[in-house]
PDB file of N, CA and C in Angstrom:
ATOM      1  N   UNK A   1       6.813  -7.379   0.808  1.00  0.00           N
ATOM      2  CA  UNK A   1       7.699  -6.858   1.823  1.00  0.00           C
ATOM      3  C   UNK A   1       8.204  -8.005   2.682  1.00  0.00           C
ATOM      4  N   UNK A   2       9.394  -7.418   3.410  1.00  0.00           N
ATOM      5  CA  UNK A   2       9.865  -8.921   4.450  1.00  0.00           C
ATOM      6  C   UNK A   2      10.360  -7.949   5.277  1.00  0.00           C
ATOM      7  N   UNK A   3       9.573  -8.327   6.762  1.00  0.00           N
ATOM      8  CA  UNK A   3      10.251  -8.052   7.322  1.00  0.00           C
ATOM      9  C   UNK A   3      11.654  -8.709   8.536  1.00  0.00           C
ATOM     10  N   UNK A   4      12.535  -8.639   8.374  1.00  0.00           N
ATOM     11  CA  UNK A   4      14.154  -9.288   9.205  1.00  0.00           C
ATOM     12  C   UNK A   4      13.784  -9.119  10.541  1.00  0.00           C
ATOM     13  N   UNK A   5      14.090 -10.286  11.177  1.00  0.00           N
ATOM     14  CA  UNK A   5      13.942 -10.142  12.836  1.00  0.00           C
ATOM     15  C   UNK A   5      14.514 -10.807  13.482  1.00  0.00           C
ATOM     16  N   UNK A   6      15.136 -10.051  14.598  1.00  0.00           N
ATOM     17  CA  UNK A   6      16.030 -11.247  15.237  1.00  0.00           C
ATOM     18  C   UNK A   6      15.080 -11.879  15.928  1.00  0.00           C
ATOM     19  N   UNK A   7      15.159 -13.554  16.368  1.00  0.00           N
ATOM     20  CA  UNK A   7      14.628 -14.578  16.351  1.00  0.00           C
ATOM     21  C   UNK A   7      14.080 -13.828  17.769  1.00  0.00           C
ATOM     22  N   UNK A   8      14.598 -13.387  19.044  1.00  0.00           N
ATOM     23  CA  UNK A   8      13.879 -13.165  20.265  1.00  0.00           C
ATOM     24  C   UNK A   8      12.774 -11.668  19.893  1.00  0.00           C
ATOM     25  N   UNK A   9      12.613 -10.888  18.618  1.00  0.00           N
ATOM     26  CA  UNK A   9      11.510  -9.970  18.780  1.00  0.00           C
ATOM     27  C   UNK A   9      10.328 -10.167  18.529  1.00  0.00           C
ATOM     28  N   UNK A  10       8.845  -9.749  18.763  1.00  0.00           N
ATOM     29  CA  UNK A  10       7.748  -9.761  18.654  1.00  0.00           C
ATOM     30  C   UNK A  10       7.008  -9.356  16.911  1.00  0.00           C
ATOM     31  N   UNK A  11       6.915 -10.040  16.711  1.00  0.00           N
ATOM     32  CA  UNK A  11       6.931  -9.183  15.015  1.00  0.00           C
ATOM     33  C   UNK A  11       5.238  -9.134  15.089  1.00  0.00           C
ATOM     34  N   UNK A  12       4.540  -9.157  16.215  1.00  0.00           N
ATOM     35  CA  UNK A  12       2.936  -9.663  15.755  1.00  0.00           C
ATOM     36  C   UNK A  12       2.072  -8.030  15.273  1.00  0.00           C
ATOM     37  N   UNK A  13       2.679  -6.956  15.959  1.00  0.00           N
ATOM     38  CA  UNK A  13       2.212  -5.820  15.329  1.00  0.00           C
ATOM     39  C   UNK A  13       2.376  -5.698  13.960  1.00  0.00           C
ATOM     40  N   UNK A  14       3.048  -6.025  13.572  1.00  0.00           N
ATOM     41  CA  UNK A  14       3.546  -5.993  11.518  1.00  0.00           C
ATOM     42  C   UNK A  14       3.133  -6.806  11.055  1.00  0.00           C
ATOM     43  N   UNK A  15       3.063  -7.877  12.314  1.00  0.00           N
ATOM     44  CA  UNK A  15       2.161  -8.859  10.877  1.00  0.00           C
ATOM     45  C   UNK A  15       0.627  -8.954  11.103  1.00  0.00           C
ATOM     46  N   UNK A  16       0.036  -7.894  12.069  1.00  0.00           N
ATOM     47  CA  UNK A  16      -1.306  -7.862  12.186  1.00  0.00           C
ATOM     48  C   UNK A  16      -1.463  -6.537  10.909  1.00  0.00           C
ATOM     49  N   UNK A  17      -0.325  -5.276  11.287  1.00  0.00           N
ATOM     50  CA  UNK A  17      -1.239  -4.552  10.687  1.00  0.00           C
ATOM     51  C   UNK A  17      -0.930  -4.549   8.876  1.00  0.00           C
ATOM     52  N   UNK A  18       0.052  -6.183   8.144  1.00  0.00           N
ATOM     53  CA  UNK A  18      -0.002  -5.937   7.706  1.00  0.00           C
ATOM     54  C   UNK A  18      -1.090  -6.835   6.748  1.00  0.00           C
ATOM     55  N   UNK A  19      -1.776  -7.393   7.395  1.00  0.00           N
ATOM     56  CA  UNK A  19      -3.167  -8.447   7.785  1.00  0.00           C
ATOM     57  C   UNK A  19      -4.543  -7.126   7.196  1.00  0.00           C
ATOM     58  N   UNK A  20      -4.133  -6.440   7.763  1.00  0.00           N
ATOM     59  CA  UNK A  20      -5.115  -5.666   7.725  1.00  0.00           C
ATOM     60  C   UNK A  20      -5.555  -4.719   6.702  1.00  0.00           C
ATOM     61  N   UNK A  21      -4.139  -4.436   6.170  1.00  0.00           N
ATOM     62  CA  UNK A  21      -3.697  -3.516   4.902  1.00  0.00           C
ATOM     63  C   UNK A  21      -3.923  -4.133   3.293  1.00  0.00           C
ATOM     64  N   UNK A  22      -3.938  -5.460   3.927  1.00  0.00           N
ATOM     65  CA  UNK A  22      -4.095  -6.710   2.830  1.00  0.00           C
ATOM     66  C   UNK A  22      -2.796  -6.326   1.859  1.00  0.00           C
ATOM     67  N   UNK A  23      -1.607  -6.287   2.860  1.00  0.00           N
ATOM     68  CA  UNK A  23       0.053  -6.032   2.591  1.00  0.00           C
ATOM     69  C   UNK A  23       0.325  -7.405   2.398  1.00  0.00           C
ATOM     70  N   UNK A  24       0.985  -8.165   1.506  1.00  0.00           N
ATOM     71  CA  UNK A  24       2.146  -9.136   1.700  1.00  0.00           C
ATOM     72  C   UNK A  24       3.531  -9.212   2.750  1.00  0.00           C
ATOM     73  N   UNK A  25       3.650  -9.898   3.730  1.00  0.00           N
ATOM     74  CA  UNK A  25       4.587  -9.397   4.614  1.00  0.00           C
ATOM     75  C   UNK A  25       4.965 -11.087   4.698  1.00  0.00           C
ATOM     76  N   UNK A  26       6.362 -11.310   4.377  1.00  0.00           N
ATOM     77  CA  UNK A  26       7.231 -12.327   5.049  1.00  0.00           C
ATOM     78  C   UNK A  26       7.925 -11.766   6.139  1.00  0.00           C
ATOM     79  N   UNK A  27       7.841 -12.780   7.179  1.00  0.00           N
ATOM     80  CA  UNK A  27       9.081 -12.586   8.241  1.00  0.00           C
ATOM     81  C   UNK A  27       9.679 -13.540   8.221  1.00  0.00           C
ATOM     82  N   UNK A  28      11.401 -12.954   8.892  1.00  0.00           N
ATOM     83  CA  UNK A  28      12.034 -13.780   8.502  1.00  0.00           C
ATOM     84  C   UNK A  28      12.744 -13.148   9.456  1.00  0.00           C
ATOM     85  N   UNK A  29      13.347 -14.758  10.254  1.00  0.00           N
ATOM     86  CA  UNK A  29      13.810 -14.443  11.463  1.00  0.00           C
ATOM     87  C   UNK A  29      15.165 -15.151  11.495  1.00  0.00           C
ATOM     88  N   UNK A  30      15.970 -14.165  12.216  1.00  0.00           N
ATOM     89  CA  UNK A  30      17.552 -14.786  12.171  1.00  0.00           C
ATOM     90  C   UNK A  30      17.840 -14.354  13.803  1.00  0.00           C
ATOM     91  N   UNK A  31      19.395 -15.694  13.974  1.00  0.00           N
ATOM     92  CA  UNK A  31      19.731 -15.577  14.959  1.00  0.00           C
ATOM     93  C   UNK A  31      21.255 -15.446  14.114  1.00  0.00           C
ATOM     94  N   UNK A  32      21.162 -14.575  13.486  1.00  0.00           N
ATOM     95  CA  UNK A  32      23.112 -14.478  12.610  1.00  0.00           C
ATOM     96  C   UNK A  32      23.169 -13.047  13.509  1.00  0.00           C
ATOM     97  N   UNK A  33      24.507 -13.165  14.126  1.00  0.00           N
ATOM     98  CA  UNK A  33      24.744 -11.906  14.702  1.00  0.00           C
ATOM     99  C   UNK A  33      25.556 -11.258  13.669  1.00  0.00           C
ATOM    100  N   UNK A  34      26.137 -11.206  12.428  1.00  0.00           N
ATOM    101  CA  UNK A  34      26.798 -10.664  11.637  1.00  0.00           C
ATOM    102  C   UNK A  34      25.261 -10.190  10.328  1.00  0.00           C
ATOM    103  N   UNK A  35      24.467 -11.097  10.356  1.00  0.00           N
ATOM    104  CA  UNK A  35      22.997 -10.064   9.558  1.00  0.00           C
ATOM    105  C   UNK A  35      22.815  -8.664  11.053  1.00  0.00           C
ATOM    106  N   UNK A  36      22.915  -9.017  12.025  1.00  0.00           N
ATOM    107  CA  UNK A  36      22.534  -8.488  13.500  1.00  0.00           C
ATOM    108  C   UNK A  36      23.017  -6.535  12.800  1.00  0.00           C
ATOM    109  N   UNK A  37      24.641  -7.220  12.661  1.00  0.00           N
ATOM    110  CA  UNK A  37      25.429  -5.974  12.692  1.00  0.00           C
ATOM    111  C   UNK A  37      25.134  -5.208  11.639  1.00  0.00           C
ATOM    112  N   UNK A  38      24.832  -6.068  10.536  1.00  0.00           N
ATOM    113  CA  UNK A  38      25.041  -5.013   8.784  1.00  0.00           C
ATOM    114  C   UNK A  38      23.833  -4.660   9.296  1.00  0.00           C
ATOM    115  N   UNK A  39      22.374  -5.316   9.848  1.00  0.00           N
ATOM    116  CA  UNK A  39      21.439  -4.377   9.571  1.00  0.00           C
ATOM    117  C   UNK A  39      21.295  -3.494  11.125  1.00  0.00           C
ATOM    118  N   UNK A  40      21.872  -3.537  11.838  1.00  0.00           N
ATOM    119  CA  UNK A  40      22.167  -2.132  13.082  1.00  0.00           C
ATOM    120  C   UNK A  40      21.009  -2.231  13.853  1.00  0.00           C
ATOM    121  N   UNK A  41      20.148  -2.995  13.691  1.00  0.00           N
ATOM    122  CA  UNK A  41      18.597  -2.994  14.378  1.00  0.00           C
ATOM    123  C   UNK A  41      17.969  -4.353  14.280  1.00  0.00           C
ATOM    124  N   UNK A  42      17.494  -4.968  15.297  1.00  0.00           N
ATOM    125  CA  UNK A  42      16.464  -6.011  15.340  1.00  0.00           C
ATOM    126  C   UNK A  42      15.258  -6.292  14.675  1.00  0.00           C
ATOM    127  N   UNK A  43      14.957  -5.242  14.064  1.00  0.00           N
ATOM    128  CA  UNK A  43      13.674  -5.495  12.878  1.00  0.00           C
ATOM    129  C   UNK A  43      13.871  -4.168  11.582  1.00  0.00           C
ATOM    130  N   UNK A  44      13.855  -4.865  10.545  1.00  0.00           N
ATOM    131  CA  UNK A  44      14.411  -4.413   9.534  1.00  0.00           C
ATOM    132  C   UNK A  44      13.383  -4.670   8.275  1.00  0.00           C
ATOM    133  N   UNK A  45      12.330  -3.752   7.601  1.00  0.00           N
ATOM    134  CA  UNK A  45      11.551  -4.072   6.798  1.00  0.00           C
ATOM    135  C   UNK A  45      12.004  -3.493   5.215  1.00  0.00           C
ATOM    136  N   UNK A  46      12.594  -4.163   4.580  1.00  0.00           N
ATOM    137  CA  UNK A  46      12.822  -3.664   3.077  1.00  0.00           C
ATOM    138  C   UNK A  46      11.785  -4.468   2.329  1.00  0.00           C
ATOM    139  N   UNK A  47      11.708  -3.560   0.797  1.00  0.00           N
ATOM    140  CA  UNK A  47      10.744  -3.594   0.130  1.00  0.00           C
ATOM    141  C   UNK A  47      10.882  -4.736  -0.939  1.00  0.00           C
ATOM    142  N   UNK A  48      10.058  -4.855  -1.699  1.00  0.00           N
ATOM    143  CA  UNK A  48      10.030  -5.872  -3.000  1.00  0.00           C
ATOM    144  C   UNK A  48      11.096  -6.153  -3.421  1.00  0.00           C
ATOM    145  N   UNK A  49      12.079  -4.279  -3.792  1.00  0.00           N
ATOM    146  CA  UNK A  49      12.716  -4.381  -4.524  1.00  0.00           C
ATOM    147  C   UNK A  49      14.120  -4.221  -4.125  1.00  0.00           C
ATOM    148  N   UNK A  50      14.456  -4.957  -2.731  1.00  0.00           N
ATOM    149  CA  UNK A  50      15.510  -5.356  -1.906  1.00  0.00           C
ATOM    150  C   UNK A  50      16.033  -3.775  -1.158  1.00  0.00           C
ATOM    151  N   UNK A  51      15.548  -2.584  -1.564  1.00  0.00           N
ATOM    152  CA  UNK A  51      15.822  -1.625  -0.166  1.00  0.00           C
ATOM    153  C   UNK A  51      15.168  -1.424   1.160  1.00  0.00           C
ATOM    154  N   UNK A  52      16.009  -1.028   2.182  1.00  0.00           N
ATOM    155  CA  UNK A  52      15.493  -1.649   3.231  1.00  0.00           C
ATOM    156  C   UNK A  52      14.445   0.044   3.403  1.00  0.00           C
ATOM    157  N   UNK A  53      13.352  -0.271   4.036  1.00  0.00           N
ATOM    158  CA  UNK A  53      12.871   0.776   4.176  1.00  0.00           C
ATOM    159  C   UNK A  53      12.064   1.652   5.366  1.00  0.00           C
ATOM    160  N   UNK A  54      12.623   0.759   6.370  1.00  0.00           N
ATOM    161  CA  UNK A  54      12.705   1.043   8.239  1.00  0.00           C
ATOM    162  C   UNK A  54      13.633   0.178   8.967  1.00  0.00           C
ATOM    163  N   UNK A  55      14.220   0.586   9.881  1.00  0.00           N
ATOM    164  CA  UNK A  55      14.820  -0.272  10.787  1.00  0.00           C
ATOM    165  C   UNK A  55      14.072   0.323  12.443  1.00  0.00           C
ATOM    166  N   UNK A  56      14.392  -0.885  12.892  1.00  0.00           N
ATOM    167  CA  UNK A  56      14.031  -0.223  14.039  1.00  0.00           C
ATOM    168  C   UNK A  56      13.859  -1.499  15.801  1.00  0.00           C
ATOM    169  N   UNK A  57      14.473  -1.182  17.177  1.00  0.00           N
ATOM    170  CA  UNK A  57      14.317  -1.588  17.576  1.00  0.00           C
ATOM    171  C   UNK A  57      12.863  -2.484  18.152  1.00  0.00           C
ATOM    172  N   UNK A  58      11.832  -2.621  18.260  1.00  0.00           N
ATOM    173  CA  UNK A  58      10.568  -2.518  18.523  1.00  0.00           C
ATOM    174  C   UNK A  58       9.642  -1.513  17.649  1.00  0.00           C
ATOM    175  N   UNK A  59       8.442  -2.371  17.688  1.00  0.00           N
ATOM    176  CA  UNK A  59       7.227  -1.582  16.928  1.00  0.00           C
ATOM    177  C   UNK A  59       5.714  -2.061  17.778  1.00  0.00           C
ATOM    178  N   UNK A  60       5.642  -0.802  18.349  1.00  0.00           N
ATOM    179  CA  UNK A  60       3.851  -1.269  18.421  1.00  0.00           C
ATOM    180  C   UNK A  60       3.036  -1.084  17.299  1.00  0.00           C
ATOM    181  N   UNK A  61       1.727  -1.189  17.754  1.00  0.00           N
ATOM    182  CA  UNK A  61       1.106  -1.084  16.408  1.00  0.00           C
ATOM    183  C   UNK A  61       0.616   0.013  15.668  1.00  0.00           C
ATOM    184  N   UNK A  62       0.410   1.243  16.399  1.00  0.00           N
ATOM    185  CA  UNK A  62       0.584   2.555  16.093  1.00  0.00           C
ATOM    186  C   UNK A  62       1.844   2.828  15.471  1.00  0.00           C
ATOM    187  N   UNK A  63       3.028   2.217  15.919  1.00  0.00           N
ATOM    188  CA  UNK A  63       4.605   2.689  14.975  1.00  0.00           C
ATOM    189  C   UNK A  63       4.421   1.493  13.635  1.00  0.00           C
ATOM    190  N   UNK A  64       3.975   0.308  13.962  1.00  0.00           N
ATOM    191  CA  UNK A  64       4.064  -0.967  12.709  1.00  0.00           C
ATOM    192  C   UNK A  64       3.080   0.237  11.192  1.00  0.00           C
ATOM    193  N   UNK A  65       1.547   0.544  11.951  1.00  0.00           N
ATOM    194  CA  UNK A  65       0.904   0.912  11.081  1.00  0.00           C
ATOM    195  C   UNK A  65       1.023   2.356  10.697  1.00  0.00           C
ATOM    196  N   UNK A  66       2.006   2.964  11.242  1.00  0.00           N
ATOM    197  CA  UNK A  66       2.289   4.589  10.557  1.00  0.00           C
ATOM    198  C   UNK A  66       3.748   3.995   9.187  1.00  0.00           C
ATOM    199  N   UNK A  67       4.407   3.240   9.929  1.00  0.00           N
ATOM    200  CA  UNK A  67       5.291   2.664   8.829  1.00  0.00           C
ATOM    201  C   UNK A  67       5.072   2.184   7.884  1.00  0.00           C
ATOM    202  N   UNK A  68       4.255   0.822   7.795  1.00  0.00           N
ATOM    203  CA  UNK A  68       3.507   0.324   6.746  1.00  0.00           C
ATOM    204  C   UNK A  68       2.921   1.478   5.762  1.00  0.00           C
ATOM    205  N   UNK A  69       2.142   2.253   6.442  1.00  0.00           N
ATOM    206  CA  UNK A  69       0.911   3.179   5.585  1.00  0.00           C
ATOM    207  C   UNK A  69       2.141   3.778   4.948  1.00  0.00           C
ATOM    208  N   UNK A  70       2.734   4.337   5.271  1.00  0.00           N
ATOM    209  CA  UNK A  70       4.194   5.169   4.628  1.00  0.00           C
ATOM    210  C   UNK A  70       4.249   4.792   3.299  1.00  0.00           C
ATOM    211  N   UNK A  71       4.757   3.613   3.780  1.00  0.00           N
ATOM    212  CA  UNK A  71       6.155   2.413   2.665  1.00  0.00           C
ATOM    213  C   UNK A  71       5.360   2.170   1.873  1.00  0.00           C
ATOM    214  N   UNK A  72       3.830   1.623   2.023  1.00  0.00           N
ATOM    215  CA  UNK A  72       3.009   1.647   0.869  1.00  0.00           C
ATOM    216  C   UNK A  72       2.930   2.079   0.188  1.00  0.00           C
ATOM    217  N   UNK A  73       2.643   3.829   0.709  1.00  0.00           N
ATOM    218  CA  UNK A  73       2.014   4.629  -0.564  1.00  0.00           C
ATOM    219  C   UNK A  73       3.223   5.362  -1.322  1.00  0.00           C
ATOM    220  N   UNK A  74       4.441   5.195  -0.438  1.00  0.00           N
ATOM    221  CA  UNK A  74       5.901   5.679  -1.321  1.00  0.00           C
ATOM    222  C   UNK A  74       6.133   4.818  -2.397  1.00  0.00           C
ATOM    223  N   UNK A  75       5.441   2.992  -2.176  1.00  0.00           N
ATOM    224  CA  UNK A  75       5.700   1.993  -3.104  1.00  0.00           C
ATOM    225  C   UNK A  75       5.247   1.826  -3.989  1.00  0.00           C
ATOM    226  N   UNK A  76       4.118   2.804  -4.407  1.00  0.00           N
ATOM    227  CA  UNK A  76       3.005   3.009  -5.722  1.00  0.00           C
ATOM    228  C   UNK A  76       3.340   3.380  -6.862  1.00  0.00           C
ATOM    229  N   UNK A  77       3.329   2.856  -7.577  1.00  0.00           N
ATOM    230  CA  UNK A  77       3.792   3.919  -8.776  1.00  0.00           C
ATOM    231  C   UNK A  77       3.117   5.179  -9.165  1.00  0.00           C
ATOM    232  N   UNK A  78       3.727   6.181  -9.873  1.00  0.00           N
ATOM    233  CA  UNK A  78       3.239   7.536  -9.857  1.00  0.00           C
ATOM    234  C   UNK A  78       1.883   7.068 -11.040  1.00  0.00           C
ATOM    235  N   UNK A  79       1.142   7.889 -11.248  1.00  0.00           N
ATOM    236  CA  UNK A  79       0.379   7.716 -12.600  1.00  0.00           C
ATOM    237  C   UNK A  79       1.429   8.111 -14.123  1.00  0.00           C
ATOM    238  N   UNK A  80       1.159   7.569 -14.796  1.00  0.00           N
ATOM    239  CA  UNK A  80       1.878   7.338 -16.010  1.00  0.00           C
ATOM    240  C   UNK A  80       1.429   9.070 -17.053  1.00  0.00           C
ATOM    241  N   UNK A  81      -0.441   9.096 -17.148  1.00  0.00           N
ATOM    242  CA  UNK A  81      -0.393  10.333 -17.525  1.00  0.00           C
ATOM    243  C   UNK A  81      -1.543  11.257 -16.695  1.00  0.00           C
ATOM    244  N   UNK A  82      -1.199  12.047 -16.111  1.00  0.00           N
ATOM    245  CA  UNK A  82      -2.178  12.998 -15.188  1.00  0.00           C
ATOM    246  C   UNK A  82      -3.023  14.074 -16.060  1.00  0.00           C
ATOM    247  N   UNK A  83      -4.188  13.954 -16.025  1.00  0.00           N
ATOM    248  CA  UNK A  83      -4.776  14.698 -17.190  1.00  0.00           C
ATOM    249  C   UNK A  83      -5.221  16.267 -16.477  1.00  0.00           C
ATOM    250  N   UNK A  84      -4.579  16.451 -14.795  1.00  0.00           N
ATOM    251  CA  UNK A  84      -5.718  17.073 -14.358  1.00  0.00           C
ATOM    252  C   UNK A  84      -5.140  18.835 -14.722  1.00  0.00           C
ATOM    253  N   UNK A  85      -4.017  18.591 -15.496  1.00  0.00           N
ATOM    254  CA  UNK A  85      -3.292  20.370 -15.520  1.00  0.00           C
ATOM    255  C   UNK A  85      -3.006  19.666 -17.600  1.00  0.00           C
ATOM    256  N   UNK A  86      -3.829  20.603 -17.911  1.00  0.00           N
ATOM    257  CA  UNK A  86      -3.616  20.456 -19.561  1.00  0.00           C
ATOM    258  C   UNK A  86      -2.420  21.084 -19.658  1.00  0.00           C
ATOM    259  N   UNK A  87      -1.911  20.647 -21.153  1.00  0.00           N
ATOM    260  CA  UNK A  87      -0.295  20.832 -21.571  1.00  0.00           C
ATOM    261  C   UNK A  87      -1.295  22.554 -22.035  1.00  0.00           C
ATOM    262  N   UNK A  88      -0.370  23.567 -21.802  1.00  0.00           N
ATOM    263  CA  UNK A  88      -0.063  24.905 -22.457  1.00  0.00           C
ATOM    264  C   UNK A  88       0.761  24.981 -23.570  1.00  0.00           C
ATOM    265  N   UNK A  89       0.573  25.495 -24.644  1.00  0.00           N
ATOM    266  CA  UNK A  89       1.242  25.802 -25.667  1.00  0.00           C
ATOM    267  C   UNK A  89       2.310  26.946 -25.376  1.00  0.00           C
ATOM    268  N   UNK A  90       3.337  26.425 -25.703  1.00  0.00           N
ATOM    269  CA  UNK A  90       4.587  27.532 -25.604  1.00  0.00           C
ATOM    270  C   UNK A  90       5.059  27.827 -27.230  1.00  0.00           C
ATOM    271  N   UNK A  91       5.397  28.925 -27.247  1.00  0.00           N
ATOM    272  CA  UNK A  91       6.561  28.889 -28.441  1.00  0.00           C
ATOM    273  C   UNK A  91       7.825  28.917 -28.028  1.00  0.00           C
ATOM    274  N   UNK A  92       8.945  28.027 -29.092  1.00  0.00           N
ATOM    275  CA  UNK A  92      10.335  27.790 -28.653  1.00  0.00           C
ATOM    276  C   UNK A  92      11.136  29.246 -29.884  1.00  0.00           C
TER     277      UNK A  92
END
């Protein structure tokens, strides 16, 4: 994950709780007021796979770690085969 920040915000809640989660988190901090505009918000966390997947003015660490926990478990892949509902036989 990376999270975008303009150069004057606090990013230490996201990068504690994502310390904690044993998350990968780059920050990456800009003073481009035209990144400012496309992304509409001062901290901007998109995923691996370049969608962004919070924006947001400020984060404490109760908002950093309800977000994180989110984005994580949306970022999982599903299981491939679930054994726990057996296939039923139909006739076609």
């Amino acid at each position: 994950f990376v999270l975008v920040a303009d150069a004057s915000v606090d990013t230490t809640a996201f990068e504690s709780v994502a310390a904690a989660l044993r998350t990968p988190l780059a920050v990456q901090r800009s003073d481009d007021a035209a990144l400012r505009a496309a992304y509409t918000a001062p901290l901007v966390l998109v995923r691996p796979d370049g969608h962004v997947a919070w924006r947001g003015k400020h984060a404490t660490a109760n908002a950093a770690s309800r977000v994180l926990e989110q984005v994580i478990a949306q970022s999982r892949p599903a299981p491939i085969c679930d054994n726990s509902h057996p296939l039923e036989e139909t006739s076609l």
